[in-house]
N, C-alpha and C. Protein backbone atom coordinates (compact mmCIF):
# COMPACT_ATOMS: atom_id res chain seq x y z
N UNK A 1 -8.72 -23.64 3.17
CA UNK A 1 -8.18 -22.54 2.37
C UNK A 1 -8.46 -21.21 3.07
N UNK A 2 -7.66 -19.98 2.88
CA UNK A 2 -8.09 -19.34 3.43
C UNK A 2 -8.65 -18.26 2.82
N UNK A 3 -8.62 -16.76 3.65
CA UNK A 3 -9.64 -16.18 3.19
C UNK A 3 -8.84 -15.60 1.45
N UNK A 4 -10.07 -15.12 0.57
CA UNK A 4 -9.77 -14.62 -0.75
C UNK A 4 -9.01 -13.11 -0.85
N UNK A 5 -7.93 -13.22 -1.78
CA UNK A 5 -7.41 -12.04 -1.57
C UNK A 5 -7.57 -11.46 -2.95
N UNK A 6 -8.43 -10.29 -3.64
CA UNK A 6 -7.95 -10.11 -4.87
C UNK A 6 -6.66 -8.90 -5.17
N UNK A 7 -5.84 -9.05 -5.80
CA UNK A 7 -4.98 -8.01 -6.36
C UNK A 7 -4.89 -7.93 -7.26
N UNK A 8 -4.88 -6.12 -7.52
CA UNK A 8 -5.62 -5.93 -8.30
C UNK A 8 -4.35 -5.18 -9.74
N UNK A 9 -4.61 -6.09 -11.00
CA UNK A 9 -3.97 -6.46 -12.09
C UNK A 9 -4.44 -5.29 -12.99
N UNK A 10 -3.79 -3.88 -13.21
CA UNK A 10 -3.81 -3.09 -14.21
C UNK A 10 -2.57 -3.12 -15.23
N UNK A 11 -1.91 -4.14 -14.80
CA UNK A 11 -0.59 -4.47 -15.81
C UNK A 11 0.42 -3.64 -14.81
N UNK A 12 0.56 -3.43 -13.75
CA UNK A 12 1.66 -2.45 -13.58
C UNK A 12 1.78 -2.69 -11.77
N UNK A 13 3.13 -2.89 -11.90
CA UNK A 13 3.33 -3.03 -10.18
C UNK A 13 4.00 -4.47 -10.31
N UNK A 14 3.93 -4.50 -8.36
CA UNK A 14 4.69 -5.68 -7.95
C UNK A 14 3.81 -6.78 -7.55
N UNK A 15 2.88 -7.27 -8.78
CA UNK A 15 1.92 -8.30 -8.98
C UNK A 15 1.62 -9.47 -8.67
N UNK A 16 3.08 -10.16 -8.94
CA UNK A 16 3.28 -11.49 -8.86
C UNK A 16 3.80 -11.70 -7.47
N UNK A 17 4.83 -10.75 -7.03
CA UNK A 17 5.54 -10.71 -5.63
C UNK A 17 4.69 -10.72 -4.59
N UNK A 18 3.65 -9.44 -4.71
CA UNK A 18 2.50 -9.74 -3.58
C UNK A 18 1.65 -10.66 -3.52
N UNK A 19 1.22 -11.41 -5.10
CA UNK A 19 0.33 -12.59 -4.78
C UNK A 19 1.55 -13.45 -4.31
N UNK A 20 2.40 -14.25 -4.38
CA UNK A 20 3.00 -15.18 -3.93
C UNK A 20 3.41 -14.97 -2.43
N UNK A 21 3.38 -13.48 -2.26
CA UNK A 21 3.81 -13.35 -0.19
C UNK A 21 2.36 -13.42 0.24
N UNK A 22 0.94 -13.05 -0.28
CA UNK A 22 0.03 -13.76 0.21
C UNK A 22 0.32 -14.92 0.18
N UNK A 23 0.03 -16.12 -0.78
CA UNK A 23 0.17 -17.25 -0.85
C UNK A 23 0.77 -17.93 0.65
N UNK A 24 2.30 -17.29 0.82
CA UNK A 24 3.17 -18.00 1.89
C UNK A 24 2.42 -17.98 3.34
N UNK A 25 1.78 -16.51 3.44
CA UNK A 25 0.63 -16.59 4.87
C UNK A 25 -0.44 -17.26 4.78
N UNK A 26 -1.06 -18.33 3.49
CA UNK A 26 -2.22 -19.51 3.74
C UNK A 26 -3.46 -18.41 3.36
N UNK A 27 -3.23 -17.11 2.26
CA UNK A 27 -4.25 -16.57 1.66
C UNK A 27 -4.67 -17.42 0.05
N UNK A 28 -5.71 -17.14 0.13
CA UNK A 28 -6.10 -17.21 -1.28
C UNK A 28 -5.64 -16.26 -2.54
N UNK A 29 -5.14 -15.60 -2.82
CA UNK A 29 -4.68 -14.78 -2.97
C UNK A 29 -4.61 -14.67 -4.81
N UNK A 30 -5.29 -13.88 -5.49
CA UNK A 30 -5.12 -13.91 -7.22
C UNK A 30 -4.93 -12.80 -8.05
N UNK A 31 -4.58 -12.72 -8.37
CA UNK A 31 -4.68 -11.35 -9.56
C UNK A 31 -5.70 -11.22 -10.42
N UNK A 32 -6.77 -10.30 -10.24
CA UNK A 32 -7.80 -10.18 -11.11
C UNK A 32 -7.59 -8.83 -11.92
N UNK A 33 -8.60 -9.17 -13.01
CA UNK A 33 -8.70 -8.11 -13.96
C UNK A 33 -10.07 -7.35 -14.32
N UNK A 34 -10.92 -7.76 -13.98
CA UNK A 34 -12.13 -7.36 -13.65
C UNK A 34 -12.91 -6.60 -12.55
N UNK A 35 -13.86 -6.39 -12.51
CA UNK A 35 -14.44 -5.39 -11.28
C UNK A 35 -15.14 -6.43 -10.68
N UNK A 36 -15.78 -7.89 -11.00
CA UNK A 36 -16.49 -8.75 -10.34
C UNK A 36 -15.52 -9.89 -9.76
N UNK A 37 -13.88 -9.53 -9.64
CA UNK A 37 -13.42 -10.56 -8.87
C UNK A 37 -12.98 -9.40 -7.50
N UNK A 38 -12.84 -8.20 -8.05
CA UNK A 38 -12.52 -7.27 -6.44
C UNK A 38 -14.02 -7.07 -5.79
N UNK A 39 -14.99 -7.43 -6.26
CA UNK A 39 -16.13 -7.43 -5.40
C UNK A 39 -16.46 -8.53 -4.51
N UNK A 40 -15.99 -10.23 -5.36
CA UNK A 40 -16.29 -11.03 -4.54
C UNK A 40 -15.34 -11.06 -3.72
N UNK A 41 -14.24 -11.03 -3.39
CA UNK A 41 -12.93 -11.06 -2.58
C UNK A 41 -13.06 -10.76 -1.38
N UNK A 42 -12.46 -11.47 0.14
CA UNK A 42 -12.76 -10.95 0.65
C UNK A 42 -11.90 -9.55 1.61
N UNK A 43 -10.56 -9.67 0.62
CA UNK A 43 -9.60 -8.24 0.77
C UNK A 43 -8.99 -8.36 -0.34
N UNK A 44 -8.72 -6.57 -0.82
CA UNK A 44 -8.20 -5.75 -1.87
C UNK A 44 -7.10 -5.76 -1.70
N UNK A 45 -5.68 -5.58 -2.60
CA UNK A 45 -4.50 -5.17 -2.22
C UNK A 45 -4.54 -4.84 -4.34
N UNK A 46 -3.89 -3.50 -3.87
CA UNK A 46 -3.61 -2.28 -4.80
C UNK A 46 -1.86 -2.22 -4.66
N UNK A 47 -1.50 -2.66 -5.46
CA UNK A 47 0.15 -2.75 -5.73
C UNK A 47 0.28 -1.46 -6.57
N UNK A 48 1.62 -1.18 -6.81
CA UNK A 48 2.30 -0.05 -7.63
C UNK A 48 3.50 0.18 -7.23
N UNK A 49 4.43 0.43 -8.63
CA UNK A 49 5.33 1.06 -9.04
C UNK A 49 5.68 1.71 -9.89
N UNK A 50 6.78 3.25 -9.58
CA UNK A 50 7.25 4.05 -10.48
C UNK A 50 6.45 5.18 -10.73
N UNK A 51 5.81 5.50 -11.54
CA UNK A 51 5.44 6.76 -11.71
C UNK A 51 3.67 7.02 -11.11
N UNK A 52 3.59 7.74 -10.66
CA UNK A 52 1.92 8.18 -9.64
C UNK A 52 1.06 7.73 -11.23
N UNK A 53 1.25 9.09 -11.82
CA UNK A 53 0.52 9.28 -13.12
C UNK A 53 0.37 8.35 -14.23
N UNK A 54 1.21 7.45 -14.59
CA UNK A 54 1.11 6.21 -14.95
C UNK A 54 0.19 5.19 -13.91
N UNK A 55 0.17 4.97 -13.12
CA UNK A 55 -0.39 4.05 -12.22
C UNK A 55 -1.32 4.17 -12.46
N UNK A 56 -1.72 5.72 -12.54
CA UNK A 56 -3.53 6.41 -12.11
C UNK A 56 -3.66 5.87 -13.65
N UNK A 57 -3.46 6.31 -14.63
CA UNK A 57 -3.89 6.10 -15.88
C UNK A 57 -3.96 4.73 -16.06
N UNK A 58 -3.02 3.90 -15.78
CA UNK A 58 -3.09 2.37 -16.46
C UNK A 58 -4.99 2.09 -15.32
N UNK A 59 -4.72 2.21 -14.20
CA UNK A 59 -5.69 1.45 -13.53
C UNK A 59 -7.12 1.87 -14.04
N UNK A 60 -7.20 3.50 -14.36
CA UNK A 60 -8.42 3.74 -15.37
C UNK A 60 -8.37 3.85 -16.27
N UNK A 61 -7.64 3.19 -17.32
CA UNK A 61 -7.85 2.11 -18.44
C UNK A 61 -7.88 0.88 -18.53
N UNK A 62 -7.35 0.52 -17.49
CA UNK A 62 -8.00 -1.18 -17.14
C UNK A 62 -9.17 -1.58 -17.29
N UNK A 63 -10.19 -0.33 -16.72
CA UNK A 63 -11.81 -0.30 -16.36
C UNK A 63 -11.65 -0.93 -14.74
N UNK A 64 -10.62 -0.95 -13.90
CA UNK A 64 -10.65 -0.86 -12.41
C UNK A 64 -10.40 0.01 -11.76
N UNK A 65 -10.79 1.46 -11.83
CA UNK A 65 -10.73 2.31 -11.26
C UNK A 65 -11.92 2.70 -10.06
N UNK A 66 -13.07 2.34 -10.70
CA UNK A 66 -14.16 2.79 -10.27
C UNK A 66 -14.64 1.49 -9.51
N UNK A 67 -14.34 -0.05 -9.53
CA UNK A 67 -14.70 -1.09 -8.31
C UNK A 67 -13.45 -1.02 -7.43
N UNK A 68 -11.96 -0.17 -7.73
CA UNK A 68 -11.07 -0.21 -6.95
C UNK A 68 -11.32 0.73 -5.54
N UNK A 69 -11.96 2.14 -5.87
CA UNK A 69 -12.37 3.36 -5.29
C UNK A 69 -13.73 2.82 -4.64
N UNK A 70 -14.65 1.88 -4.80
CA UNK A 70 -15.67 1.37 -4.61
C UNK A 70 -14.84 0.34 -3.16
N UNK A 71 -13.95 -0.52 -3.52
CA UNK A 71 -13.78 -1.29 -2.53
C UNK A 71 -13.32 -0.47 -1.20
N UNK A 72 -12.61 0.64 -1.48
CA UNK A 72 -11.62 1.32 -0.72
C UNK A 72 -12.75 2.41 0.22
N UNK A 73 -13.89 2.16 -0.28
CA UNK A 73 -14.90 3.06 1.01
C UNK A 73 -16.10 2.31 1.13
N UNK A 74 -16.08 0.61 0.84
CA UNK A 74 -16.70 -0.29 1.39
C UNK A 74 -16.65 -1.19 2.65
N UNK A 75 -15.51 -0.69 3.10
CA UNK A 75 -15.00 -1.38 4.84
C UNK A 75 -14.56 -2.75 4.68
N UNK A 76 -14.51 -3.24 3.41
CA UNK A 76 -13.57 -4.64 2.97
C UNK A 76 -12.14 -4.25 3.43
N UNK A 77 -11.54 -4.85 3.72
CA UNK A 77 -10.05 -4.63 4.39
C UNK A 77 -9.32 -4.64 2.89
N UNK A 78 -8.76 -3.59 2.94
CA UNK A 78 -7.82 -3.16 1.75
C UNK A 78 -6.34 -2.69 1.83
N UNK A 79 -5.77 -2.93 1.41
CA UNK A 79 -4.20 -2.86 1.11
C UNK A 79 -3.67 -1.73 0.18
N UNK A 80 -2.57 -0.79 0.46
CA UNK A 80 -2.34 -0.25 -0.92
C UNK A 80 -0.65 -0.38 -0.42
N UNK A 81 0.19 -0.36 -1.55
CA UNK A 81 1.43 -1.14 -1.33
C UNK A 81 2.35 -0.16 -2.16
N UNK A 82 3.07 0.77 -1.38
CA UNK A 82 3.93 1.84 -2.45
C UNK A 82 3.35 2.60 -3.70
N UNK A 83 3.33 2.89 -4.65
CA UNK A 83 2.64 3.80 -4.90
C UNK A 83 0.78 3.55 -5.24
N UNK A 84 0.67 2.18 -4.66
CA UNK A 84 -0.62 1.63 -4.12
C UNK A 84 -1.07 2.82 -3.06
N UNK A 85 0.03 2.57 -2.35
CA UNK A 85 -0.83 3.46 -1.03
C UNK A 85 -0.74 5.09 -1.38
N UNK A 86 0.01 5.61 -2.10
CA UNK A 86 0.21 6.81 -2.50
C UNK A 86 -1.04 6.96 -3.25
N UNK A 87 -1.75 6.47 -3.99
CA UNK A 87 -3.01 6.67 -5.25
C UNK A 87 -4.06 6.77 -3.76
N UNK A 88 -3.90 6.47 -3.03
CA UNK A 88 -4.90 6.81 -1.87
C UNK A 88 -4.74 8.23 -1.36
N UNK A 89 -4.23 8.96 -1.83
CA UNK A 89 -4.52 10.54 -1.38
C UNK A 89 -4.91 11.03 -2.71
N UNK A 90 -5.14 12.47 -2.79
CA UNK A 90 -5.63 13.42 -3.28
C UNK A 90 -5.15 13.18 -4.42
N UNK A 91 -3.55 13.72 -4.96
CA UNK A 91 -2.68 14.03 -5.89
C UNK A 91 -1.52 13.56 -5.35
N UNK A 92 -0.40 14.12 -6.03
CA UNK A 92 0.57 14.01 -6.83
C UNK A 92 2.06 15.22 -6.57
N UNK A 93 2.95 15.82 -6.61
CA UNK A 93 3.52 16.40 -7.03
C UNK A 93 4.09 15.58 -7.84
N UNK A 94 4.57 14.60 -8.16
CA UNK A 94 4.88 13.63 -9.13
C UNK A 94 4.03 14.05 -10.67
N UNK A 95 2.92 13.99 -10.12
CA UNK A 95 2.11 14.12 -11.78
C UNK A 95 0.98 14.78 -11.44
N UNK A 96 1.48 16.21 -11.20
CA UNK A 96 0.15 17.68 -11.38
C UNK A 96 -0.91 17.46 -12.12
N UNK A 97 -1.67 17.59 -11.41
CA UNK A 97 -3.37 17.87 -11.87
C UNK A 97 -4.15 16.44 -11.96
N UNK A 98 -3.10 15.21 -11.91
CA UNK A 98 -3.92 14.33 -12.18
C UNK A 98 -4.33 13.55 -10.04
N UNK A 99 -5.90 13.49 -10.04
CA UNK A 99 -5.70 12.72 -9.32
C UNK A 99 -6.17 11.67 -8.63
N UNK A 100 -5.85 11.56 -7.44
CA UNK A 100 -5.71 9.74 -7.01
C UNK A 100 -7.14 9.87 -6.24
N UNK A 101 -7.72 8.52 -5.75
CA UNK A 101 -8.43 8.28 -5.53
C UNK A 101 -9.09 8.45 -4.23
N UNK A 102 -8.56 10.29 -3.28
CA UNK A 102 -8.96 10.60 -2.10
C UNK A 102 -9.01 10.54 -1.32
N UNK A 103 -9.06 8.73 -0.87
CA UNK A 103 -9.45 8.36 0.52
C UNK A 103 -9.14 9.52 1.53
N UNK A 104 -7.68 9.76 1.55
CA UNK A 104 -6.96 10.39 2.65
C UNK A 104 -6.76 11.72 1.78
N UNK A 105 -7.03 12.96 2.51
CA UNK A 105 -6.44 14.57 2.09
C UNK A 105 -5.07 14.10 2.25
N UNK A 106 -4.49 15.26 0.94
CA UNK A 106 -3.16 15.62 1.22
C UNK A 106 -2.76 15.20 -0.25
N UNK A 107 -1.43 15.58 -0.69
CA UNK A 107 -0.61 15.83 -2.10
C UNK A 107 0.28 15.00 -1.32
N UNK A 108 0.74 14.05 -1.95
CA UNK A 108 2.18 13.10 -2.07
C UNK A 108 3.46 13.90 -2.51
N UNK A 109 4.64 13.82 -1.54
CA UNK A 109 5.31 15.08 -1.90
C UNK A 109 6.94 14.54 -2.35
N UNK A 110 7.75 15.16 -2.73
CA UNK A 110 9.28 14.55 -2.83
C UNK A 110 9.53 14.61 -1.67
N UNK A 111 10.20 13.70 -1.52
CA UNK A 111 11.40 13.27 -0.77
C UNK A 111 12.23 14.48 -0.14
N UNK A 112 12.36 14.75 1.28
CA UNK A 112 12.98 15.90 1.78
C UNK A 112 14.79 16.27 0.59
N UNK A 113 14.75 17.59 0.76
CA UNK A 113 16.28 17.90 0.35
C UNK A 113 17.57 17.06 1.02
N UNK A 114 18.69 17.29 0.77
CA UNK A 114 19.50 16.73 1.09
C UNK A 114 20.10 14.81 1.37
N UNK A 115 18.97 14.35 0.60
CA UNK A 115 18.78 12.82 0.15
C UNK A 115 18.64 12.00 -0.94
N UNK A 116 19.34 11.15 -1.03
CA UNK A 116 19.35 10.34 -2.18
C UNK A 116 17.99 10.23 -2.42
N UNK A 117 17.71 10.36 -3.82
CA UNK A 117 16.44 10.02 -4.42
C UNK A 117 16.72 9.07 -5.26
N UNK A 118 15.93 7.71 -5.33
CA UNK A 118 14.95 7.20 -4.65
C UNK A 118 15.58 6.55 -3.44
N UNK A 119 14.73 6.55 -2.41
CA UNK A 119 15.01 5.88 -1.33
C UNK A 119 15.35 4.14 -1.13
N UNK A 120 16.14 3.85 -1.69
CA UNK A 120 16.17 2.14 -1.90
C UNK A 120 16.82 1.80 -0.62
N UNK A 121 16.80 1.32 0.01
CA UNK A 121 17.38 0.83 1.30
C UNK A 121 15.67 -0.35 2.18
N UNK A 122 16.49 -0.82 3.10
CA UNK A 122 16.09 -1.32 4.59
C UNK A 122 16.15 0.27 5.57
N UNK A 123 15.48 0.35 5.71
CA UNK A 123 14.92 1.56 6.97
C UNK A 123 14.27 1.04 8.22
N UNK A 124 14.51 1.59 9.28
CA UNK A 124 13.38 1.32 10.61
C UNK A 124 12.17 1.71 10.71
N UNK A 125 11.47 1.87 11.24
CA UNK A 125 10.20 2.28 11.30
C UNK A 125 9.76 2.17 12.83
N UNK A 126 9.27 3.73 13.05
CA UNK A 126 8.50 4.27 13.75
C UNK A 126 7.19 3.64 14.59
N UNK A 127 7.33 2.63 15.15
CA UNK A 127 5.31 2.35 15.00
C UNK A 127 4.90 2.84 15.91
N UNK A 128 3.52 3.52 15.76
CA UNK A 128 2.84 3.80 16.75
C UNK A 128 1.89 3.10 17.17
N UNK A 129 1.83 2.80 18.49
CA UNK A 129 1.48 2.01 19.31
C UNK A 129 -0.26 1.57 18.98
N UNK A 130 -0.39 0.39 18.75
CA UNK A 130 -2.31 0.18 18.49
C UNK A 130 -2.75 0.18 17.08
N UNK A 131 -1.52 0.11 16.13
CA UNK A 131 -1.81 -0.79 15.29
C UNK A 131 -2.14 -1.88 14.72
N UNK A 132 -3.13 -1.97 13.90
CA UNK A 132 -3.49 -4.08 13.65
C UNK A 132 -2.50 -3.97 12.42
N UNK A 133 -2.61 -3.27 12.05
CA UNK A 133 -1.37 -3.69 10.15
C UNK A 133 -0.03 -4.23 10.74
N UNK A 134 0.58 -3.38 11.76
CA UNK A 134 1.82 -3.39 12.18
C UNK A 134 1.70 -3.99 13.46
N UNK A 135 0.59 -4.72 13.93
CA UNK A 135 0.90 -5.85 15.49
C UNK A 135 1.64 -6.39 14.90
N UNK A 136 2.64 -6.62 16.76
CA UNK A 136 3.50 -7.22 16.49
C UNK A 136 4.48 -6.80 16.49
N UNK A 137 4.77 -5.63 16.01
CA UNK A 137 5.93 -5.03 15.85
C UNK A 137 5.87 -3.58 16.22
N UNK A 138 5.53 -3.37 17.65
CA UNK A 138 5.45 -2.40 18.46
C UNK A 138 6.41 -1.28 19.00
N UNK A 139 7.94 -2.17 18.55
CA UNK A 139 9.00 -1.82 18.98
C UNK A 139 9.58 -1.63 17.91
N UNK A 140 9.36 -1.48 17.07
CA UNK A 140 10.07 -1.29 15.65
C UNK A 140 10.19 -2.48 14.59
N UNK A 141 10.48 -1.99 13.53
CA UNK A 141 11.30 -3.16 12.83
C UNK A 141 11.58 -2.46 11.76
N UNK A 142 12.60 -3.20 11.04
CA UNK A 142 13.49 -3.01 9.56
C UNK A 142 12.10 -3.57 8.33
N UNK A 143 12.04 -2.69 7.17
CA UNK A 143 11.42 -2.81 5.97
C UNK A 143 12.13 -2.13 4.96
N UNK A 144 11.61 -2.76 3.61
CA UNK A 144 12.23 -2.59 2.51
C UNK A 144 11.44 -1.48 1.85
N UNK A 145 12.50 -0.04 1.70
CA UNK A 145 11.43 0.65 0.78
C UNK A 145 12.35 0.99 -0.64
N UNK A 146 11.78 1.60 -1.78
CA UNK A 146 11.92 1.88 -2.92
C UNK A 146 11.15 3.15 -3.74
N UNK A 147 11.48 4.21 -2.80
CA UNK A 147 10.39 5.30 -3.49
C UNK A 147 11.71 6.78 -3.29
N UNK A 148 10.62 7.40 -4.19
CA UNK A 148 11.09 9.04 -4.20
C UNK A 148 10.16 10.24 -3.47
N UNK A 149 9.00 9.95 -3.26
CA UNK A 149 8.24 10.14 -2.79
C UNK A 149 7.14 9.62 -1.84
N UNK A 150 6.67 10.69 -0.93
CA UNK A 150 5.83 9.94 0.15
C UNK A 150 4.58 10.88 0.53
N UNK A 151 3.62 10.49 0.73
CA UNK A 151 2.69 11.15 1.40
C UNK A 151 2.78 11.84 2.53
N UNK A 152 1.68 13.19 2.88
CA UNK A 152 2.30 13.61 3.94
C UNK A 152 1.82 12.63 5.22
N UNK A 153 2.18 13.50 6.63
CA UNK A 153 1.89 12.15 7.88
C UNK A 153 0.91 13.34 8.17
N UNK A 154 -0.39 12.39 8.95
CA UNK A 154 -1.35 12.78 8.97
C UNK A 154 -1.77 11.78 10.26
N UNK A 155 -3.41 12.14 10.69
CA UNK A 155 -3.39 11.33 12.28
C UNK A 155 -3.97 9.86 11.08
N UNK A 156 -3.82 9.28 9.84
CA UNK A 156 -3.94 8.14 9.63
C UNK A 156 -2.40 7.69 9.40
N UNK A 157 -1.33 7.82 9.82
CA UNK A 157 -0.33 7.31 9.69
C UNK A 157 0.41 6.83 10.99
N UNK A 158 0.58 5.77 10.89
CA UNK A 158 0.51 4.78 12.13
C UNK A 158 2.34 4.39 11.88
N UNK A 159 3.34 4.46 10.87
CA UNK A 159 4.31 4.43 11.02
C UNK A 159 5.37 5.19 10.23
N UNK A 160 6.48 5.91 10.73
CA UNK A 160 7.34 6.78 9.61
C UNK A 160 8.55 6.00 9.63
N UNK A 161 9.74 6.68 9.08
CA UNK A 161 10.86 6.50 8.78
C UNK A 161 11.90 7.58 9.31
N UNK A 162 12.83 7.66 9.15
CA UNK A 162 13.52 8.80 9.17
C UNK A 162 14.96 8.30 7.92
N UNK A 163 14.64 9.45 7.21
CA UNK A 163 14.99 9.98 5.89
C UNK A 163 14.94 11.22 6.07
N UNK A 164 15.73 11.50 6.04
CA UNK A 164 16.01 13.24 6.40
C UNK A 164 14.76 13.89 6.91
N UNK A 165 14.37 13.40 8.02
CA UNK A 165 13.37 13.88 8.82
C UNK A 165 12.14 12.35 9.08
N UNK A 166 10.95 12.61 9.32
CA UNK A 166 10.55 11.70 9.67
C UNK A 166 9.53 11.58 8.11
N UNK A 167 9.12 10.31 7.83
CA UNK A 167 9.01 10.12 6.31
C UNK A 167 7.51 8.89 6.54
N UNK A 168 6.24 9.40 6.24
CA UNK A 168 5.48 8.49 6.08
C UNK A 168 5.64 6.98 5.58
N UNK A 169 5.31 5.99 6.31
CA UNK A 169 5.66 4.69 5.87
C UNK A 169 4.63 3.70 6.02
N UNK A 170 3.72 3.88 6.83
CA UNK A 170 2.26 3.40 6.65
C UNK A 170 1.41 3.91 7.22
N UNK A 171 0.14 3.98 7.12
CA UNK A 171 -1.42 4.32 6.93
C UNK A 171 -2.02 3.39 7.59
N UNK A 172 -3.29 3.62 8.43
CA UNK A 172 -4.66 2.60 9.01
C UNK A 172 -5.81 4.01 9.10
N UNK A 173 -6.53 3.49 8.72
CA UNK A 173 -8.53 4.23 9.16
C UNK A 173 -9.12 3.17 8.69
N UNK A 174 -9.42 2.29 9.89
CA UNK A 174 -10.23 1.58 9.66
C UNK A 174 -10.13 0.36 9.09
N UNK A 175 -10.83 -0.18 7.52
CA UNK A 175 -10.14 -1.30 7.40
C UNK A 175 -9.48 -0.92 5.85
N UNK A 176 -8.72 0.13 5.80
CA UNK A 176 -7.73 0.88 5.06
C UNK A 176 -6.78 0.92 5.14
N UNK A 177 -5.38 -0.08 4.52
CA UNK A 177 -4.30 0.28 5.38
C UNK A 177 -3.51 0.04 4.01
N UNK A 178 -2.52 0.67 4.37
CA UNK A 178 -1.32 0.54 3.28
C UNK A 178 -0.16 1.00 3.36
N UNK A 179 1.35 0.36 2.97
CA UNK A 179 2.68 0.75 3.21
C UNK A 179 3.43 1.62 2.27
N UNK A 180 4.26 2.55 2.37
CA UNK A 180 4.92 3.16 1.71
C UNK A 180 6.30 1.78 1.31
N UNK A 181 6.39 1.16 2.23
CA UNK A 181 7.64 -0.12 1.82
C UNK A 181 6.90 -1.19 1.45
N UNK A 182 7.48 -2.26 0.99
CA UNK A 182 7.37 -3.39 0.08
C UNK A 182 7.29 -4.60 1.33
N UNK A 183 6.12 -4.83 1.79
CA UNK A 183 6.22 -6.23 2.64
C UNK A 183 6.32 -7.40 2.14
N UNK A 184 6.20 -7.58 0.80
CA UNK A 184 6.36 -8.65 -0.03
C UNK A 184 8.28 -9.30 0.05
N UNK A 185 8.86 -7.23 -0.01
CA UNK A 185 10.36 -8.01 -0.33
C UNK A 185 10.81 -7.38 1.25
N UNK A 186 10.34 -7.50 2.44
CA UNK A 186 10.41 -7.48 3.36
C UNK A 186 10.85 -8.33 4.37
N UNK A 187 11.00 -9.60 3.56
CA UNK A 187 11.49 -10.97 4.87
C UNK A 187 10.64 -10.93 5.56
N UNK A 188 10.95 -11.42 7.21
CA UNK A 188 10.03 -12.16 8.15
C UNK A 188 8.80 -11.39 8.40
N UNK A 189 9.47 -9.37 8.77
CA UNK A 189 8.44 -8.45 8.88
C UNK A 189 7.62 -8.61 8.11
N UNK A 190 8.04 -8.14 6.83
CA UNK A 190 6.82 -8.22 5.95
C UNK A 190 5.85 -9.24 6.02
N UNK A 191 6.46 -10.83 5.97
CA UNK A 191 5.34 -11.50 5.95
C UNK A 191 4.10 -11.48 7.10
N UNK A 192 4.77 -10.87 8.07
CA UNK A 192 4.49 -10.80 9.25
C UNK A 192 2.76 -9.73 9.39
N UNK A 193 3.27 -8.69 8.42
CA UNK A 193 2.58 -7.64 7.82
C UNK A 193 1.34 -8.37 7.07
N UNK A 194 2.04 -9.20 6.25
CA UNK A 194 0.88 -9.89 5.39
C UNK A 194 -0.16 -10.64 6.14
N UNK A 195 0.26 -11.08 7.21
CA UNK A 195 -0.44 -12.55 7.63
C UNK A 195 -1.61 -11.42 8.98
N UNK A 196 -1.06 -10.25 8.90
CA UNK A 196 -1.87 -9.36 9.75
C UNK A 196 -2.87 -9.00 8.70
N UNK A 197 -3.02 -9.02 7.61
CA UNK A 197 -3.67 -8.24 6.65
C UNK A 197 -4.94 -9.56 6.66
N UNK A 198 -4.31 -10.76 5.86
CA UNK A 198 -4.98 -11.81 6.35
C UNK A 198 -5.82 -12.03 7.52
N UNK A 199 -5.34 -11.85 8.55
CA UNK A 199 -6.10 -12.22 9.63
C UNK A 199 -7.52 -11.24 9.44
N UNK A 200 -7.13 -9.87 9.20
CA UNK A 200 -8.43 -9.26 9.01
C UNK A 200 -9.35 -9.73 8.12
N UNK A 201 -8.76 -10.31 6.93
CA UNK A 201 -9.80 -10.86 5.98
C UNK A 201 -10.83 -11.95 6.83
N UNK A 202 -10.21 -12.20 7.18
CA UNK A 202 -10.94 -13.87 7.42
C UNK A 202 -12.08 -13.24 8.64
C-alpha cells in the first residue's frame, strides 16, 4: 500500500475527485475530518472551490483550521488545489478582511481586465525549470483550470498561464506545493502531478 494521504474534509471542495485521482497513483488516500487523521498522514492535500471566504470559514468551523496551518509549516509534503492553494496566502480580494492561512505574502487578486471570468478552459503552462510538483513536464503541458482569481507570482511560483498576461498556476517552497488548476480533472498531466506528490510522500 502506499504512502497515506489525508484530505482534508470541511464539507466543501473537490473531495471525492482528489481522493479517487490519489487512489489511481497507488496512494492511500482518505478524507478526514479531524485534526488526528491530518497529523498521522503522511501528506496533506487542501482542496477548494468557489468562494475564498466561504472556504476560510467552513474549514474554521470544521475545527481544521488550526492542524491544517499546523501541517502546512511542518515540512509534511502538502498540497493545496485551487482555492486550496489560494487559502495559502495572506487574503483575499474576493473576501476583504478575512484571512487565509499566510504561508506565502501576497492578496489573491481578480483575474486581469479584458477576460472572461471565470477562467474554465485547458490552458498551457509555463514551467519553470527544477520543479519536483511539475517533473516531468519541463516543456510544458495542458491543465484544467476553473477560477476567477489567482494569486500573485512570486519567486514561489514555479508555473503560470497566460490569460491576459501571465497568470499564477502553481507554487513549491519546499515541501509546499499547490495548483491554481485541477490535477484531479487534468487527464494524464494531472495524474502525472499526483503521482509526483506521492512520490514525495513516501
Amino acid at each position: 500500500m502506499g504512502p497515506s494521504i489525508a484530505v482534508v474534509d470541511y464539507g466543501i471542495g473537490n473531495l471525492r475527485s482528489a481522493e479517487k485521482g490519489f487512489g489511481k497513483v497507488g496512494a492511500d488516500a482518505r478524507l478526514v475530518t479531524g485534526p488526528a487523521g491530518i497529523e498521522a498522514a503522511d501528506g496533506v492535500v487542501l482542496p477548494g472551490v468557489g468562494n475564498f471566504g466561504r472556504c476560510r470559514e467552513a474549514l474554521a468551523s470544521s475545527g481544521l483550521w488550526s492542524a491544517t496551518l499546523a501541517a502546512a509549516r511542518s515540512g509534511k509534503p502538502f498540497l493545496g488545489i485551487c482555492v486550496g492553494m489560494q487559502l495559502l496566502y495572506e487574503g483575499s480580494e474576493e473576501s476583504p478582511g478575512i484571512p487565509g492561512l499566510g504561508i506565502f505574502p501576497g492578496e489573491v487578486a481578480l483575474l486581469p481586465e479584458g477576460v472572461r471570468r471565470p477562467q474554465i478552459q485547458w490552458n498551457l503552462l509555463d514551467v519553470r525549470a527544477g520543479s519536483r510538483l511539475l517533473a516531468g513536464f519541463d516543456h510544458g503541458a495542458w491543465a484544467y483550470f476553473v477560477h476567477s482569481y489567482a494569486p500573485p507570482i512570486g519567486p514561489e511560483t514555479v508555473a503560470t498561464c497566460d490569460y491576459g498576461g501571465p497568470v499564477a498556476a502553481a507554487v513549491e517552497e519546499g515541501a509546499i506545493w499547490a495548483t491554481q488548476f485541477h490535477p484531479e480533472k487534468s487527464s494524464s498531466v494531472g495524474l502525472g502531478i499526483l503521482a509526483n506528490f506521492v512520490k514525495a510522500c513516501q
